[in-house]
N, C-alpha and C. Protein backbone atom coordinates (compact mmCIF):
# COMPACT_ATOMS: atom_id res chain seq x y z
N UNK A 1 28.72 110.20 101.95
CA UNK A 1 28.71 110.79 103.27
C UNK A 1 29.52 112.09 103.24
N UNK A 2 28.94 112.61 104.01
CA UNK A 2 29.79 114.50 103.81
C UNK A 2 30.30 114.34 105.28
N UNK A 3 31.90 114.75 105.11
CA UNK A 3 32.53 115.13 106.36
C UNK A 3 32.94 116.28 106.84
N UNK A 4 32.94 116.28 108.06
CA UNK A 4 33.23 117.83 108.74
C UNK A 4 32.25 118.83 108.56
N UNK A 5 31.17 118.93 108.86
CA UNK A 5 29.71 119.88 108.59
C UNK A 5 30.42 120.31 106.85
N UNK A 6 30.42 119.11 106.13
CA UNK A 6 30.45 119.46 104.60
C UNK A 6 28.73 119.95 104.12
N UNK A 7 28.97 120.07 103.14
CA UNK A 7 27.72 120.08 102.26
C UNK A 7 27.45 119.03 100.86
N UNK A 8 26.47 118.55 101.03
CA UNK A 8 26.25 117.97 99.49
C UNK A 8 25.28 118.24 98.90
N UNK A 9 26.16 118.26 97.15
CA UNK A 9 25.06 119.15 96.03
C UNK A 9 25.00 118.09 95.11
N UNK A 10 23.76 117.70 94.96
CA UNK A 10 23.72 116.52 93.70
C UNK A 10 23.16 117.35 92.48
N UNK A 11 23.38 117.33 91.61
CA UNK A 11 22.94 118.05 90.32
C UNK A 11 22.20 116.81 89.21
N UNK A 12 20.68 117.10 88.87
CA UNK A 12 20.37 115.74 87.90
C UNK A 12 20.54 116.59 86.73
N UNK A 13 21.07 116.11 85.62
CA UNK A 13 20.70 117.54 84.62
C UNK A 13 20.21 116.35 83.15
N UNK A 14 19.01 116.66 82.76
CA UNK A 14 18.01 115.87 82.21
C UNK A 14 19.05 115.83 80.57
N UNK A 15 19.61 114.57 80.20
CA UNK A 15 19.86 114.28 78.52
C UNK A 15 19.25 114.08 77.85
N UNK A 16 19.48 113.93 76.42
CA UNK A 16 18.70 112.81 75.59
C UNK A 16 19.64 111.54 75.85
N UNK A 17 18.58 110.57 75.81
CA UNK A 17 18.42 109.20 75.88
C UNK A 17 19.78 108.77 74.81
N UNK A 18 19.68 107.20 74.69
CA UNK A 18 20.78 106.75 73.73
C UNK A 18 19.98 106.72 72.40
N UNK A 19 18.77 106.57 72.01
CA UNK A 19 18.41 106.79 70.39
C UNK A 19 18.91 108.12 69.79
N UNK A 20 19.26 109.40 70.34
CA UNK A 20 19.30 110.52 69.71
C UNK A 20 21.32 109.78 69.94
N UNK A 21 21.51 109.73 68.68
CA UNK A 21 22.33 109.37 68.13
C UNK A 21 23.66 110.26 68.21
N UNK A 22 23.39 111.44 67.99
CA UNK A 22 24.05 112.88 67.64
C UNK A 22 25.58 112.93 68.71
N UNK A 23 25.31 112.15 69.62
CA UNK A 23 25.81 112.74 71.38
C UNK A 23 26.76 111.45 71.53
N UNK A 24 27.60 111.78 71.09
CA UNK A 24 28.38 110.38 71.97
C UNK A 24 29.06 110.38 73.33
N UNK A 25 28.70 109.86 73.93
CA UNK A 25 29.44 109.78 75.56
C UNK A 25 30.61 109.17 75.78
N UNK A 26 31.21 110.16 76.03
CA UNK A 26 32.88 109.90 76.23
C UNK A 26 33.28 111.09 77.24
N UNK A 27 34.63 111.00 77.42
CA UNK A 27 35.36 111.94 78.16
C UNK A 27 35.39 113.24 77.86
N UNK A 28 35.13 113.45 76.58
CA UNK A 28 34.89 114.83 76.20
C UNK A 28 33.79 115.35 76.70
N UNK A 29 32.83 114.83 76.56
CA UNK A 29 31.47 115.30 76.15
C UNK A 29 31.16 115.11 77.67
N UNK A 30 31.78 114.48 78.33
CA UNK A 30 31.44 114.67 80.20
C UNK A 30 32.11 115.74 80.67
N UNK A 31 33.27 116.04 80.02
CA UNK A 31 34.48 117.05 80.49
C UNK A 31 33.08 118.67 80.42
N UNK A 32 32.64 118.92 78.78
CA UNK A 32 32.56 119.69 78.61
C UNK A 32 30.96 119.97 79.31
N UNK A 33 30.14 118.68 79.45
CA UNK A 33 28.77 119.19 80.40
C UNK A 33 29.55 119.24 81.79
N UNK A 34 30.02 119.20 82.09
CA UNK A 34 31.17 119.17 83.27
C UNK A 34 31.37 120.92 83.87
N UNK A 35 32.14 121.03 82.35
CA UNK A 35 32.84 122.51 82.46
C UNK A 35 31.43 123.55 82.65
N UNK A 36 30.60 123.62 81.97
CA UNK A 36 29.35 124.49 82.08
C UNK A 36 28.79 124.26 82.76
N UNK A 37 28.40 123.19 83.30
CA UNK A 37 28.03 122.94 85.17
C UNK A 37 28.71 123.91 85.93
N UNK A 38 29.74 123.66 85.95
CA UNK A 38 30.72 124.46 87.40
C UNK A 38 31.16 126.19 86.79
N UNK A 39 31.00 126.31 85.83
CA UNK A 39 31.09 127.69 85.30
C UNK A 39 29.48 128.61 85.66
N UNK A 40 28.30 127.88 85.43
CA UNK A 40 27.27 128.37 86.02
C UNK A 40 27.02 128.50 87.70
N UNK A 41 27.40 127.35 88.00
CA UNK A 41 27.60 127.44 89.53
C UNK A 41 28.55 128.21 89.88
N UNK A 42 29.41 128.62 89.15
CA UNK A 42 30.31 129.88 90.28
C UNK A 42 29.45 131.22 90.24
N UNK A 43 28.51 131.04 89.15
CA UNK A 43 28.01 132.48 88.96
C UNK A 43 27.22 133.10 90.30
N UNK A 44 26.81 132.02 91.00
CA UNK A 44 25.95 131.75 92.37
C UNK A 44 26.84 132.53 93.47
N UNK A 45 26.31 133.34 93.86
CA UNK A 45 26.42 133.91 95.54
C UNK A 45 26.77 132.72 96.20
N UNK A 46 28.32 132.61 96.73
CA UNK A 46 28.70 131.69 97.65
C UNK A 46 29.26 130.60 96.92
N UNK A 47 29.04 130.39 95.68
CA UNK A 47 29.73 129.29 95.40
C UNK A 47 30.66 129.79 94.18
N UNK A 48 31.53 130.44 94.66
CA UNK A 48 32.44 131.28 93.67
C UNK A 48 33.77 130.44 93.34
N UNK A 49 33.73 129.66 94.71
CA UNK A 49 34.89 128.67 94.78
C UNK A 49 34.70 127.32 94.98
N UNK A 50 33.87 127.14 94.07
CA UNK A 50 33.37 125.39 94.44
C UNK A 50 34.17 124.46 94.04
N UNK A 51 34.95 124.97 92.85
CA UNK A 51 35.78 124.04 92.25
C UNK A 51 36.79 123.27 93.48
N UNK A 52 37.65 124.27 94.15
CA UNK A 52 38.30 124.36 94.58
C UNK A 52 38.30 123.18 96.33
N UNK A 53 36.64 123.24 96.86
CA UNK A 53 36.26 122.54 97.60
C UNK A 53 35.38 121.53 97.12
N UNK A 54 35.62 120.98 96.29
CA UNK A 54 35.12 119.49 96.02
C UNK A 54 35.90 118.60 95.93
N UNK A 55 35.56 117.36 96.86
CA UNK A 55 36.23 116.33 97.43
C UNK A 55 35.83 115.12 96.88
N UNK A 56 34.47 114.81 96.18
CA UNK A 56 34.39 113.86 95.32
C UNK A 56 33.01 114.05 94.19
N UNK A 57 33.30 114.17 93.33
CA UNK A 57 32.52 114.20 92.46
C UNK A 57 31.82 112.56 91.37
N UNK A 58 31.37 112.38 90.89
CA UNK A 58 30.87 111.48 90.59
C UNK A 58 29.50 111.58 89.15
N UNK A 59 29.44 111.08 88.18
CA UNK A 59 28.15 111.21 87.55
C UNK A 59 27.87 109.26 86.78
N UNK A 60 26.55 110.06 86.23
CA UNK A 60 26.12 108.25 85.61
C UNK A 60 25.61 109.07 83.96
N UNK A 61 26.12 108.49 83.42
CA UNK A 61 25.39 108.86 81.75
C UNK A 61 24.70 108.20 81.62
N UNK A 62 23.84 107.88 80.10
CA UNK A 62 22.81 107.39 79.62
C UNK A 62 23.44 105.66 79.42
N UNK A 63 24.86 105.84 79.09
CA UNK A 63 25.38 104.35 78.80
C UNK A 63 25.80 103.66 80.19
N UNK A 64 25.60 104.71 81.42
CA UNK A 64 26.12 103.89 82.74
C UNK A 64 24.28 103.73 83.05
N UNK A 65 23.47 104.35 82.87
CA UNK A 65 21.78 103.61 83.30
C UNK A 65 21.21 103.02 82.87
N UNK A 66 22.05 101.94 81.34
CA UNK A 66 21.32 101.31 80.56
C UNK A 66 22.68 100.09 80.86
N UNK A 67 23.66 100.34 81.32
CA UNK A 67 24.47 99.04 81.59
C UNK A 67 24.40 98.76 83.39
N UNK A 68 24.06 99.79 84.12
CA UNK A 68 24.18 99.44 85.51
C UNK A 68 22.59 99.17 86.04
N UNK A 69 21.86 99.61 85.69
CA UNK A 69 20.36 99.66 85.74
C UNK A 69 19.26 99.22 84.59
N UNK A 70 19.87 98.41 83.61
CA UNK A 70 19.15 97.92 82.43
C UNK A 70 18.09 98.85 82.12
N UNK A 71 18.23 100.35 82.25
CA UNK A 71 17.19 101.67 82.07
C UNK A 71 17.63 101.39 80.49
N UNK A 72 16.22 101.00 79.96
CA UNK A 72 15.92 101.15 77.99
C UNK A 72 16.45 102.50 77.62
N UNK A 73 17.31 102.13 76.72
CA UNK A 73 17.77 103.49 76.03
C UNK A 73 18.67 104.32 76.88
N UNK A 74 19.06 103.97 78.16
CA UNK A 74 19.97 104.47 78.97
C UNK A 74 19.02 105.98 79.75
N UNK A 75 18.07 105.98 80.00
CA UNK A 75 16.98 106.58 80.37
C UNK A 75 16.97 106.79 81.64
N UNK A 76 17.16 107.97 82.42
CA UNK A 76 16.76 108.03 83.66
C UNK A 76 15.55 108.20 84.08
N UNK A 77 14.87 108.49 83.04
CA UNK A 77 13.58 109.29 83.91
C UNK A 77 12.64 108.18 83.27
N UNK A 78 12.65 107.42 82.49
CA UNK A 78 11.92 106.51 81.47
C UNK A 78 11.53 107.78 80.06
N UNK A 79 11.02 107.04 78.91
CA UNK A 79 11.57 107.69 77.75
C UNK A 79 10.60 108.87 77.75
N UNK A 80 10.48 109.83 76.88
CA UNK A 80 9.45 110.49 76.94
C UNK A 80 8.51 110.16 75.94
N UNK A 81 7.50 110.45 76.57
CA UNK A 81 5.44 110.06 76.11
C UNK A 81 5.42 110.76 74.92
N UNK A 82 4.72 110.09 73.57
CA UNK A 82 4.09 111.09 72.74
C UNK A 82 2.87 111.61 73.57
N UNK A 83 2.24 112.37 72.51
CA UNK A 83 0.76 112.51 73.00
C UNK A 83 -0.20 111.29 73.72
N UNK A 84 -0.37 110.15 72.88
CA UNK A 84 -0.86 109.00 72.80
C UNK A 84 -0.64 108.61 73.90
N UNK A 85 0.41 108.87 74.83
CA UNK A 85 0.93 108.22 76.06
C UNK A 85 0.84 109.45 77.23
N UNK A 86 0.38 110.13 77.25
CA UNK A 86 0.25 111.27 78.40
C UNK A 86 -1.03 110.71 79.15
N UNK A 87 -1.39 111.14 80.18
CA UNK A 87 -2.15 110.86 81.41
C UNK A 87 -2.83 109.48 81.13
N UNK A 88 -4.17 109.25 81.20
CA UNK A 88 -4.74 108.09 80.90
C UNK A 88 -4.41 107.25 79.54
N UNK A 89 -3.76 107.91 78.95
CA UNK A 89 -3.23 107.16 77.72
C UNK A 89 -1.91 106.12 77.75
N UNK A 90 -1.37 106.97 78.88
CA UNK A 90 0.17 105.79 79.10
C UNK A 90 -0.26 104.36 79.27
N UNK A 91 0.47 103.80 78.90
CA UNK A 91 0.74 101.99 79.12
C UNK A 91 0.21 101.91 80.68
N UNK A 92 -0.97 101.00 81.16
CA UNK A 92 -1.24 101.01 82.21
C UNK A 92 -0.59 99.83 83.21
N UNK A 93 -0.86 99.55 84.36
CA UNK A 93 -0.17 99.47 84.92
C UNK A 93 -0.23 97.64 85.30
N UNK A 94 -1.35 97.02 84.39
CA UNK A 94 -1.43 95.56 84.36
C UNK A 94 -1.68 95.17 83.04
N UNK A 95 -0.85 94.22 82.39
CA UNK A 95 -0.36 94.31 81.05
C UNK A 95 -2.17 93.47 80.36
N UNK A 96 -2.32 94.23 79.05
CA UNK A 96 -3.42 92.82 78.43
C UNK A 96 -3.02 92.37 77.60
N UNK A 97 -1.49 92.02 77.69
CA UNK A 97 -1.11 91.11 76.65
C UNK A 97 -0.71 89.60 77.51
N UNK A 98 -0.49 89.80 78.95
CA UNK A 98 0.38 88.51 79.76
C UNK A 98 -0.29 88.85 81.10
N UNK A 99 -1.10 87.73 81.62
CA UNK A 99 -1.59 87.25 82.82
C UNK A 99 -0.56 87.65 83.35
N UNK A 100 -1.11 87.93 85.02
CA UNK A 100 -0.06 88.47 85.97
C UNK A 100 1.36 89.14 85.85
N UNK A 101 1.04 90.05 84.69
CA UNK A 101 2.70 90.65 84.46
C UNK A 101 2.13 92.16 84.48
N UNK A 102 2.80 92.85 85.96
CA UNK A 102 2.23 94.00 86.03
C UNK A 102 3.78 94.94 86.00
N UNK A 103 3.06 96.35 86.03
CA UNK A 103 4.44 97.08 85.59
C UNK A 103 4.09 98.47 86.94
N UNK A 104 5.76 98.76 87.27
CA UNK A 104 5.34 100.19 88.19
C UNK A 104 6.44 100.93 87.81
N UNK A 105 6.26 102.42 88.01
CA UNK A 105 7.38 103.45 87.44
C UNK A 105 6.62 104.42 86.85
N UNK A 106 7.61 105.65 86.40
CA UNK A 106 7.15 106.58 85.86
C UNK A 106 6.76 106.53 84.17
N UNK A 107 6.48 105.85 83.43
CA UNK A 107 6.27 105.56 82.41
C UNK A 107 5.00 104.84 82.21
N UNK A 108 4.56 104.53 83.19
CA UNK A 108 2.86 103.64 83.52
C UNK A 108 2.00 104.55 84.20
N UNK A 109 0.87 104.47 83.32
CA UNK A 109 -0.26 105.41 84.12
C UNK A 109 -0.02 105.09 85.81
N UNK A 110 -0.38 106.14 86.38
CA UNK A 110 -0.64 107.53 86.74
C UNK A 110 0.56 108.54 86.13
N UNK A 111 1.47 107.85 86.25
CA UNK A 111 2.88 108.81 85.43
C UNK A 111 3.76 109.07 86.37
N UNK A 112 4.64 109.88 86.07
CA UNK A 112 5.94 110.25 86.64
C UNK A 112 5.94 110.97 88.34
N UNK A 113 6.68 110.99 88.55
CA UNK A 113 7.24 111.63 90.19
C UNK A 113 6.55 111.06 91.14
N UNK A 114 7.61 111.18 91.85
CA UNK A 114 7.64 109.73 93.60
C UNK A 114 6.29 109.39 94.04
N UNK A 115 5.34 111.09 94.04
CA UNK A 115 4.05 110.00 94.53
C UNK A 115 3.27 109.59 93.98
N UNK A 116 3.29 109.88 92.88
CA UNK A 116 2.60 108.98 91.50
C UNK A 116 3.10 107.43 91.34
N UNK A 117 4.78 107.87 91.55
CA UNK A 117 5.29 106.05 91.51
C UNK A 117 4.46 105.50 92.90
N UNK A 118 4.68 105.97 93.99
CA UNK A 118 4.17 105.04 94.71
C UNK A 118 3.07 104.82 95.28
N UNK A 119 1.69 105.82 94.33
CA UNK A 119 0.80 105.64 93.67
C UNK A 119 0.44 104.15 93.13
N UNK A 120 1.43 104.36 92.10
CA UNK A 120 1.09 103.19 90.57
C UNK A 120 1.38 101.72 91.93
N UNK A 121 2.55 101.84 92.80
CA UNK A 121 2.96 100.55 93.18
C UNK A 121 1.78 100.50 94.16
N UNK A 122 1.27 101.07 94.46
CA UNK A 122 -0.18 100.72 95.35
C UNK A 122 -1.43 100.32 94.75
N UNK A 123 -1.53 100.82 93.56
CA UNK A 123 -2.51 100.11 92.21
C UNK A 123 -1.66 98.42 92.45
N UNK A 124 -0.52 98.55 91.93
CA UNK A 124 -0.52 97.55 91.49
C UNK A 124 -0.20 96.50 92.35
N UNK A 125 -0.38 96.87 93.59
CA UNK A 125 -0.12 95.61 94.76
C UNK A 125 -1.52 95.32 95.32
N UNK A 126 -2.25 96.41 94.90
CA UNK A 126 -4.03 96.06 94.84
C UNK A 126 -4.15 95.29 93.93
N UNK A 127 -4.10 94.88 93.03
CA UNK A 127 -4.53 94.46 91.89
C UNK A 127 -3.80 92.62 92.03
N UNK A 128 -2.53 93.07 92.39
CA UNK A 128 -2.01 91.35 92.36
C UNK A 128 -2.74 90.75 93.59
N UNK A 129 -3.02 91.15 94.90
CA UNK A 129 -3.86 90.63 95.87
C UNK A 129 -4.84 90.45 95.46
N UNK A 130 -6.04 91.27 94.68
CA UNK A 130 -7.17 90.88 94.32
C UNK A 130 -6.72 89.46 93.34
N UNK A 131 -5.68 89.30 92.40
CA UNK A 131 -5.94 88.62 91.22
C UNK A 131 -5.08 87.10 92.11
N UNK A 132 -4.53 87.22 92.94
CA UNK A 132 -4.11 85.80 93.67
C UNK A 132 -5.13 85.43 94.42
N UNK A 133 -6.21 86.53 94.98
CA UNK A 133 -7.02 85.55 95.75
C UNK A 133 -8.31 84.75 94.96
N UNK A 134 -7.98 84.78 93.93
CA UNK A 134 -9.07 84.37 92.98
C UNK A 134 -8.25 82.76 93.00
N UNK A 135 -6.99 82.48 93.37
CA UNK A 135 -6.37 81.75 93.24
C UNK A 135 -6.15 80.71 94.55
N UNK A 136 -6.50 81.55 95.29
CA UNK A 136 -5.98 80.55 97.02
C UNK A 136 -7.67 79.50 97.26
């Protein structure tokens, strides 16, 4: 919640996942995507002094979305697609390996962003109604 006609700035800034090995997440390595965050943002018209007016800051790494959100690989966005997995090729969205085990998110055909997800969750709430009433 922002108080006193505050403002709030959420920043997502896209990592590699936990397989790219290279990156360890610690206090450093938050300090220093940290420091070049707020060094670019002062460069901004108006936000010359942001440091100075921030009242709570907050972030989630790859090891807080794979321990707080069981996100594979600590993944926010879900992992990225080879070729093989881009548009109609992604993992679709009712499994043919397990009766009634369907999947929704950005990693299941139709693919990524909000109205695609809630796209896929409209496939796939079509699909479990059709496949229970085969059942009633």
């Amino acid at each position: 919640m922002v108080k006193n006609e505050g403002d709030c700035l959420n920043i997502m800034l896209r990592v590699p996942n936990l397989f790219f090995k290279e990156i360890i997440w610690n206090k450093d390595t938050i300090n220093l995507l940290t420091n070049t965050i707020m060094k670019e943002l002062k460069n901004i018209k108006g936000l010359q002094d942001i440091e100075e007016n921030i009242e709570y800051i907050n972030y989630l790494t790859p090891l807080d979305m794979e321990s707080k959100f069981n996100a594979y690989g600590g993944t926010a966005f879900g992992l990225s697609p080879t070729l093989t997995q881009t548009n109609y090729f992604r993992p679709h969205f009712k499994s043919s390996k397990a009766d009634n085990l369907f999947f929704v998110g950005s990693s299941v055909h139709p693919g990524p962003g909000i109205s695609l997800v809630l796209n896929s969750s409209k496939l796939v709430t079509e699909e479990i109604l059709n496949t229970t009433r085969d059942f009633s």
